[in-house]
N, C-alpha and C. Protein backbone atom coordinates (compact mmCIF):
# COMPACT_ATOMS: atom_id res chain seq x y z
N UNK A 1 14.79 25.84 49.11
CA UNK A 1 14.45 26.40 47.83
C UNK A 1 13.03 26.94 47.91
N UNK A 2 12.76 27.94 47.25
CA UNK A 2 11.10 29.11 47.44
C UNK A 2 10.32 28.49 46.18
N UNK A 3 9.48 28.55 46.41
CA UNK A 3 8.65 27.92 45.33
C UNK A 3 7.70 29.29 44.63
N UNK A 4 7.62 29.27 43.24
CA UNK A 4 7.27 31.00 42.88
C UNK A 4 6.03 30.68 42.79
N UNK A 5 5.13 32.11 42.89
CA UNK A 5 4.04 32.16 43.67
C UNK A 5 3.14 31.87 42.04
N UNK A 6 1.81 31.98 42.25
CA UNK A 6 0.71 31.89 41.00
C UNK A 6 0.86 32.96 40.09
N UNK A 7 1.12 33.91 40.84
CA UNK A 7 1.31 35.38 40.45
C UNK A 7 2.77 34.97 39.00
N UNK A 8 3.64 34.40 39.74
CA UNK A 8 4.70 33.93 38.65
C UNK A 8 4.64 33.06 37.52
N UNK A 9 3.59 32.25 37.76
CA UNK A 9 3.32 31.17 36.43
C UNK A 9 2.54 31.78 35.71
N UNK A 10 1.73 32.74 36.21
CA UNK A 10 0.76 33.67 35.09
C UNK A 10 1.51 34.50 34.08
N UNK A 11 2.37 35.19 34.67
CA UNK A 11 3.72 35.74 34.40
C UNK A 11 4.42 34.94 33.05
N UNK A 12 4.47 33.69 33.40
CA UNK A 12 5.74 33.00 32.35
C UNK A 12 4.68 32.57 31.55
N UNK A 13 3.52 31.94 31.59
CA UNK A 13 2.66 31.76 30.43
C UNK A 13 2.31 33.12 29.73
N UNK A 14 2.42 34.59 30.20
CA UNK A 14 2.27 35.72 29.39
C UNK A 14 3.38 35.73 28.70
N UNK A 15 4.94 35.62 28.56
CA UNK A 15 5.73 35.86 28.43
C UNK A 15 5.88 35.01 26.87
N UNK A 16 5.47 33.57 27.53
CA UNK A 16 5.35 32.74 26.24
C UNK A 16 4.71 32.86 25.37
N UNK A 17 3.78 33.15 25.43
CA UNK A 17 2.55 33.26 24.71
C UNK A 17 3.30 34.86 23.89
N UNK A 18 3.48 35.73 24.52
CA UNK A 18 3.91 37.14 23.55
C UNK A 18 5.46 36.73 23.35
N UNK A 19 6.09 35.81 23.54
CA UNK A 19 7.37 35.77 22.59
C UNK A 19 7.81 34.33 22.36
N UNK A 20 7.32 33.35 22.54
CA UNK A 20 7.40 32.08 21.69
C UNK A 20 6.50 31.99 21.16
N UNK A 21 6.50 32.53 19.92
CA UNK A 21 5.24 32.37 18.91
C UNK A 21 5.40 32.36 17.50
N UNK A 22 6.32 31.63 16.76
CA UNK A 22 7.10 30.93 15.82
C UNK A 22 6.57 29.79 15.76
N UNK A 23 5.58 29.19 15.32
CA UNK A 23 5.47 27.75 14.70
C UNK A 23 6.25 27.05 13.61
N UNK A 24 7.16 26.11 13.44
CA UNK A 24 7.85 25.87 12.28
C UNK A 24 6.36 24.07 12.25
N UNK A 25 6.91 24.01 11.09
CA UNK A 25 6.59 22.66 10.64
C UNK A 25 7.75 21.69 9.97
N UNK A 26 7.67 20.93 10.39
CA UNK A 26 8.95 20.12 9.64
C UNK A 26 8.53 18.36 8.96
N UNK A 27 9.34 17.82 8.17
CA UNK A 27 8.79 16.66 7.69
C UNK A 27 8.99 15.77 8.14
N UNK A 28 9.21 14.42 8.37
CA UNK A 28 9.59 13.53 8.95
C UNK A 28 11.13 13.20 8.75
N UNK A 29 11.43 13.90 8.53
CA UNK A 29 13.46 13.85 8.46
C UNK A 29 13.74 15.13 9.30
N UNK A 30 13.13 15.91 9.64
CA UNK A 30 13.26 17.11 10.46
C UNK A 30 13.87 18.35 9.34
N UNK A 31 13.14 18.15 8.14
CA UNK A 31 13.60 19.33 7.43
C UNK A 31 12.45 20.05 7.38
N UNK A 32 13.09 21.52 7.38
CA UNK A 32 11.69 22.64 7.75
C UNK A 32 10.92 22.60 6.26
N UNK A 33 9.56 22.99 6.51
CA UNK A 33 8.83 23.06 5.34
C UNK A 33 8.17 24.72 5.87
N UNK A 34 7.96 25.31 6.96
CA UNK A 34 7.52 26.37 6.73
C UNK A 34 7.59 26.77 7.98
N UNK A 35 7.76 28.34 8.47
CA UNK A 35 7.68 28.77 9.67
C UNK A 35 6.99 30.14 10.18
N UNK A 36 6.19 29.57 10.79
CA UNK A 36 5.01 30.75 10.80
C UNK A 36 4.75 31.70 12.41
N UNK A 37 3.93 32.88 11.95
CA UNK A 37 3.68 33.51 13.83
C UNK A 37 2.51 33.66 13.58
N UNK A 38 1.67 34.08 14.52
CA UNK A 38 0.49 34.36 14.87
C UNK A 38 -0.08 35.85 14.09
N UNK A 39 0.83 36.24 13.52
CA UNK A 39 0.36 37.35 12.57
C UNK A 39 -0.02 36.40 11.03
N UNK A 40 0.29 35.72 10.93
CA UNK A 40 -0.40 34.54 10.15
C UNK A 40 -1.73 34.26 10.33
N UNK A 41 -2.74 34.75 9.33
CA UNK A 41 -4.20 34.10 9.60
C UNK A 41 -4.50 32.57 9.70
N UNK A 42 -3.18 31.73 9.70
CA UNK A 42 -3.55 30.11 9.93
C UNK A 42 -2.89 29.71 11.38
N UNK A 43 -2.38 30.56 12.10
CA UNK A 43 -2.07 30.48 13.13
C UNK A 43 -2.98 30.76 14.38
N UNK A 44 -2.65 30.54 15.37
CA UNK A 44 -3.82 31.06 16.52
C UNK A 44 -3.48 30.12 17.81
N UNK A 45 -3.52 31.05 18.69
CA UNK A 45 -3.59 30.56 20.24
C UNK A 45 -4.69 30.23 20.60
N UNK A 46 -5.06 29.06 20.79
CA UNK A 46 -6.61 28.59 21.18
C UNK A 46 -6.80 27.91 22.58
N UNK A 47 -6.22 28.44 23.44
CA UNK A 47 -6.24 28.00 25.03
C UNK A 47 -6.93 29.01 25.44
N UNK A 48 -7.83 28.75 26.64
CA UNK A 48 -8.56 29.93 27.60
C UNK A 48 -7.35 31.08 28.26
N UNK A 49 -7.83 31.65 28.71
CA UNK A 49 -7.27 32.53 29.37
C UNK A 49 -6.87 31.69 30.75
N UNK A 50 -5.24 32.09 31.31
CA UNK A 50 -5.03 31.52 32.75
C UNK A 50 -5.04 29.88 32.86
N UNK A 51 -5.40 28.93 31.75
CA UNK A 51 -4.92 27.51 31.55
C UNK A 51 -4.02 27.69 31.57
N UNK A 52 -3.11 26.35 31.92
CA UNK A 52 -1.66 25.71 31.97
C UNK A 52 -1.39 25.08 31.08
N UNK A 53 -2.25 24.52 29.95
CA UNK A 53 -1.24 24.03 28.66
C UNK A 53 -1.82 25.14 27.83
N UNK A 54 -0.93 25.94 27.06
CA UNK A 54 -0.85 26.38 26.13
C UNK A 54 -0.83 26.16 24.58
N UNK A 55 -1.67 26.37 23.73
CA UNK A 55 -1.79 25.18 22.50
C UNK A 55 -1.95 26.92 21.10
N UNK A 56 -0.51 26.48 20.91
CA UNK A 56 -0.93 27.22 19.13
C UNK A 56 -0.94 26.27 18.32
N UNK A 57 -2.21 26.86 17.62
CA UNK A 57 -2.79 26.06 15.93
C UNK A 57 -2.40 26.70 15.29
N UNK A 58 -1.63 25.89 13.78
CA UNK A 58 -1.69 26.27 12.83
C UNK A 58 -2.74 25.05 11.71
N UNK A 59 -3.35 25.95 10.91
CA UNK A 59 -4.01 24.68 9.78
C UNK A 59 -3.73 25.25 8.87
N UNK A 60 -2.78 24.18 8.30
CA UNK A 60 -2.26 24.08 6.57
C UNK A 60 -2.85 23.56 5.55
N UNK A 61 -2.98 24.40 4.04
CA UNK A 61 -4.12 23.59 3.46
C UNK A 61 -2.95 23.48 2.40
N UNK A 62 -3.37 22.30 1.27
CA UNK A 62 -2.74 21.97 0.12
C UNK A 62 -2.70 23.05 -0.85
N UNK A 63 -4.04 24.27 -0.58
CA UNK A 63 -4.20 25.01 -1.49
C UNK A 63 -3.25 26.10 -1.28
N UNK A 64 -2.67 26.31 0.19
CA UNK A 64 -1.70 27.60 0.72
C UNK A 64 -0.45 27.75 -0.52
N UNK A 65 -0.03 29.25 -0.67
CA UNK A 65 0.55 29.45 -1.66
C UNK A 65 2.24 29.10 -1.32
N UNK A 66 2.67 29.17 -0.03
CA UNK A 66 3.86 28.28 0.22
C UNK A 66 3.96 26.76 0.75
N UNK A 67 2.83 25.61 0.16
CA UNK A 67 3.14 24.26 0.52
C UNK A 67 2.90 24.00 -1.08
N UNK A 68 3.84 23.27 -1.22
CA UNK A 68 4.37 22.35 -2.84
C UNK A 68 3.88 21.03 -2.26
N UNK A 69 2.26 20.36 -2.76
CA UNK A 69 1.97 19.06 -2.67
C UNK A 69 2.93 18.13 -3.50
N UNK A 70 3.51 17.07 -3.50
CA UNK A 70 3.22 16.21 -2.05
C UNK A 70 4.03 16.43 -0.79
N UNK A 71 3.51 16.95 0.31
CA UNK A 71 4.51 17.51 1.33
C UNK A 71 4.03 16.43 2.67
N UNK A 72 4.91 16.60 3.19
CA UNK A 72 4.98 15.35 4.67
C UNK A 72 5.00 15.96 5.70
N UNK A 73 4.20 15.99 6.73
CA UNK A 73 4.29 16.61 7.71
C UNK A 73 4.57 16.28 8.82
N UNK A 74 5.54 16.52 10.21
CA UNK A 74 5.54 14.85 11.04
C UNK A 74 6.10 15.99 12.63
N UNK A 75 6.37 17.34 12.10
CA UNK A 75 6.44 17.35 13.98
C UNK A 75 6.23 19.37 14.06
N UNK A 76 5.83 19.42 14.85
CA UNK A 76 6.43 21.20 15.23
C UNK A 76 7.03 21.43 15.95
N UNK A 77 7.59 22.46 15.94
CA UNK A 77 8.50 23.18 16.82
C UNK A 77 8.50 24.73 16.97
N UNK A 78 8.50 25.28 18.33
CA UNK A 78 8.09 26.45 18.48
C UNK A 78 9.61 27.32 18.77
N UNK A 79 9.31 28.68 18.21
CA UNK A 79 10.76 29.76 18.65
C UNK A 79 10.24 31.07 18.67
N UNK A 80 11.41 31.63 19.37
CA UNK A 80 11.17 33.24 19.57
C UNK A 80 11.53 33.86 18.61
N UNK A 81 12.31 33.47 17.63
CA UNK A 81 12.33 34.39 16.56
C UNK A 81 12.04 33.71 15.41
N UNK A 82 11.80 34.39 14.02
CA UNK A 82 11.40 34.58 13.38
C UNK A 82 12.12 33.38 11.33
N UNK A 83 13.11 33.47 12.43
CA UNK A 83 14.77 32.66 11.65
C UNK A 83 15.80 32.57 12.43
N UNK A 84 16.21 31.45 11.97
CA UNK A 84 17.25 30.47 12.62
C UNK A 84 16.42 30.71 14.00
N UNK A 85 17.77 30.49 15.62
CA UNK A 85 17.02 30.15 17.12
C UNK A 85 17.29 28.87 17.35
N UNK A 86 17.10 28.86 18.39
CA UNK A 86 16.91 27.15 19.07
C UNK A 86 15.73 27.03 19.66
N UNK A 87 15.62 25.48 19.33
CA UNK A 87 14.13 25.17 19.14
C UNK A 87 14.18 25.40 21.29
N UNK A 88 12.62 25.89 21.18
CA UNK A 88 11.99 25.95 22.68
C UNK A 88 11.29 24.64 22.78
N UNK A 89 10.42 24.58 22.27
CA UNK A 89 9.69 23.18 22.38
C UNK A 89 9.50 22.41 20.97
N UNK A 90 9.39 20.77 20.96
CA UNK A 90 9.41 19.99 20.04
C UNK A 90 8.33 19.45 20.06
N UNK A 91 7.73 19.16 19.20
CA UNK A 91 6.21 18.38 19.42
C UNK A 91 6.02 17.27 18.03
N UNK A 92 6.45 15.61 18.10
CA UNK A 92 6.25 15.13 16.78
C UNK A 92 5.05 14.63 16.92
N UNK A 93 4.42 14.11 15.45
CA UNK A 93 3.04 13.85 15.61
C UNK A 93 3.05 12.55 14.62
N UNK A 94 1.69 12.20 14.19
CA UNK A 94 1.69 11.36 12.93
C UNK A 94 1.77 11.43 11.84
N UNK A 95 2.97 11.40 10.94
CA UNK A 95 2.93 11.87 9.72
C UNK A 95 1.85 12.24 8.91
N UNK A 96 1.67 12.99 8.41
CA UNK A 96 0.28 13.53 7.43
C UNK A 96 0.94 14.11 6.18
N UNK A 97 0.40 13.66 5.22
CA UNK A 97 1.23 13.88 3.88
C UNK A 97 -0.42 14.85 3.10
N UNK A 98 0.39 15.89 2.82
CA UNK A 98 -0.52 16.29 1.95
C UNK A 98 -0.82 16.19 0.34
N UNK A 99 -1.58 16.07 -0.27
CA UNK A 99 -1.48 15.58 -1.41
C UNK A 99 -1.87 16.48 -2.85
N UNK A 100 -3.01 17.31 -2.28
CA UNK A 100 -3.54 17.96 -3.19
C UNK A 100 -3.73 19.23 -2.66
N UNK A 101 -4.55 20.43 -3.44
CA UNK A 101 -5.12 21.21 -2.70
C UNK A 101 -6.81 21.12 -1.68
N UNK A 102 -7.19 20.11 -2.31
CA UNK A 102 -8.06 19.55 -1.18
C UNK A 102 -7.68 19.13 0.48
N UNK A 103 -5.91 19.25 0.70
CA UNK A 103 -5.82 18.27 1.75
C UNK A 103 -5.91 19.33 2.73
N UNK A 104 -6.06 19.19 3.95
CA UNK A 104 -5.59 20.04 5.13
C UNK A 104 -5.56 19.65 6.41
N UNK A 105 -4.34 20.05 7.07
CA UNK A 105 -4.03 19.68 8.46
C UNK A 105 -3.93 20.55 9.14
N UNK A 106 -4.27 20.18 10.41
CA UNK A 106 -4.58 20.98 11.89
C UNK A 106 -3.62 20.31 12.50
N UNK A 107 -2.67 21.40 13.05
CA UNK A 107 -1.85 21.20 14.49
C UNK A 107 -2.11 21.50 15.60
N UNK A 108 -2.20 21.31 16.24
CA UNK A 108 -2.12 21.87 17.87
C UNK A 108 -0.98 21.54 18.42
N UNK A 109 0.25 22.64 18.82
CA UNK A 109 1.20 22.19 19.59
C UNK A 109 0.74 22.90 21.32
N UNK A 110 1.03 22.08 21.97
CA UNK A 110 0.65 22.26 23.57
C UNK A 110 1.68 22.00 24.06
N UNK A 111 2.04 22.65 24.95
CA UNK A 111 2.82 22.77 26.30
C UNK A 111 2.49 23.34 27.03
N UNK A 112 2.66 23.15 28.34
CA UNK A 112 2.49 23.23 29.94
C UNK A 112 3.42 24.02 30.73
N UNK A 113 2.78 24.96 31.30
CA UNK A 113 3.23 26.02 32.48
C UNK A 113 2.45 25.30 33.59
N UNK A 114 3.04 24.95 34.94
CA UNK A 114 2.15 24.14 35.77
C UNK A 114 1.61 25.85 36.93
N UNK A 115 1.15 24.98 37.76
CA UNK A 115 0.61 26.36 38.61
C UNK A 115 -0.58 27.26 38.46
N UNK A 116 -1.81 25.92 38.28
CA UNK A 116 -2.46 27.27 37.93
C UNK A 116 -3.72 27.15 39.48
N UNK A 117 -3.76 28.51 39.71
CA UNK A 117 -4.31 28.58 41.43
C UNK A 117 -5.65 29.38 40.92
């Protein structure tokens, strides 16, 4: 079996990065509460250039005009499109309940492309 070169993992982290870029949020029962892309000003790719884990943020505030406080927050999940899809990656976290418009949470979902030369 060939093992693909650096040239190729640079490759599949470009690929991801320009088409898994769907953040959903979901609650701790796995029901969606919102699903967002990077054309979203609360969204954002915040990894260097050419790193191997890949990390989109989203930060949700209580004050955003689609979260209805009291909302629960407990995992993300990333997709290529926009609605419906199957989930690419799952990421649960520690529940965070928002309460007011004072509240706000930061995600970072990360995943890993290995290979970096």
């Amino acid at each position: 079996m060939a093992e693909i070169t650096a040239s190729a993992y640079s490759d599949l982290r470009n690929y991801i990065q320009s088409n898994w870029k769907y953040i959903e949020l979901q609650d701790d029962t796995g029901v969606v509460i919102v699903r967002l892309s990077p054309s979203d000003s609360r969204v954002t790719w915040t990894h260097l250039a050419g790193e191997q884990t890949l990390k989109l943020q989203v930060i949700i505030k209580g004050s955003d005009s689609d979260i209805t406080a009291p909302k629960t927050f407990a995992k993300s999940v990333i997709y290529n499109v926009a609605t419906g899809g199957n989930p690419l990656s799952v990421e649960s976290f520690t529940a965070f309940t928002i309460e007011g418009d004072q509240d706000e949470l930061t995600v970072i979902h990360s995943f890993e492309v290995p290979k970096v030369v």
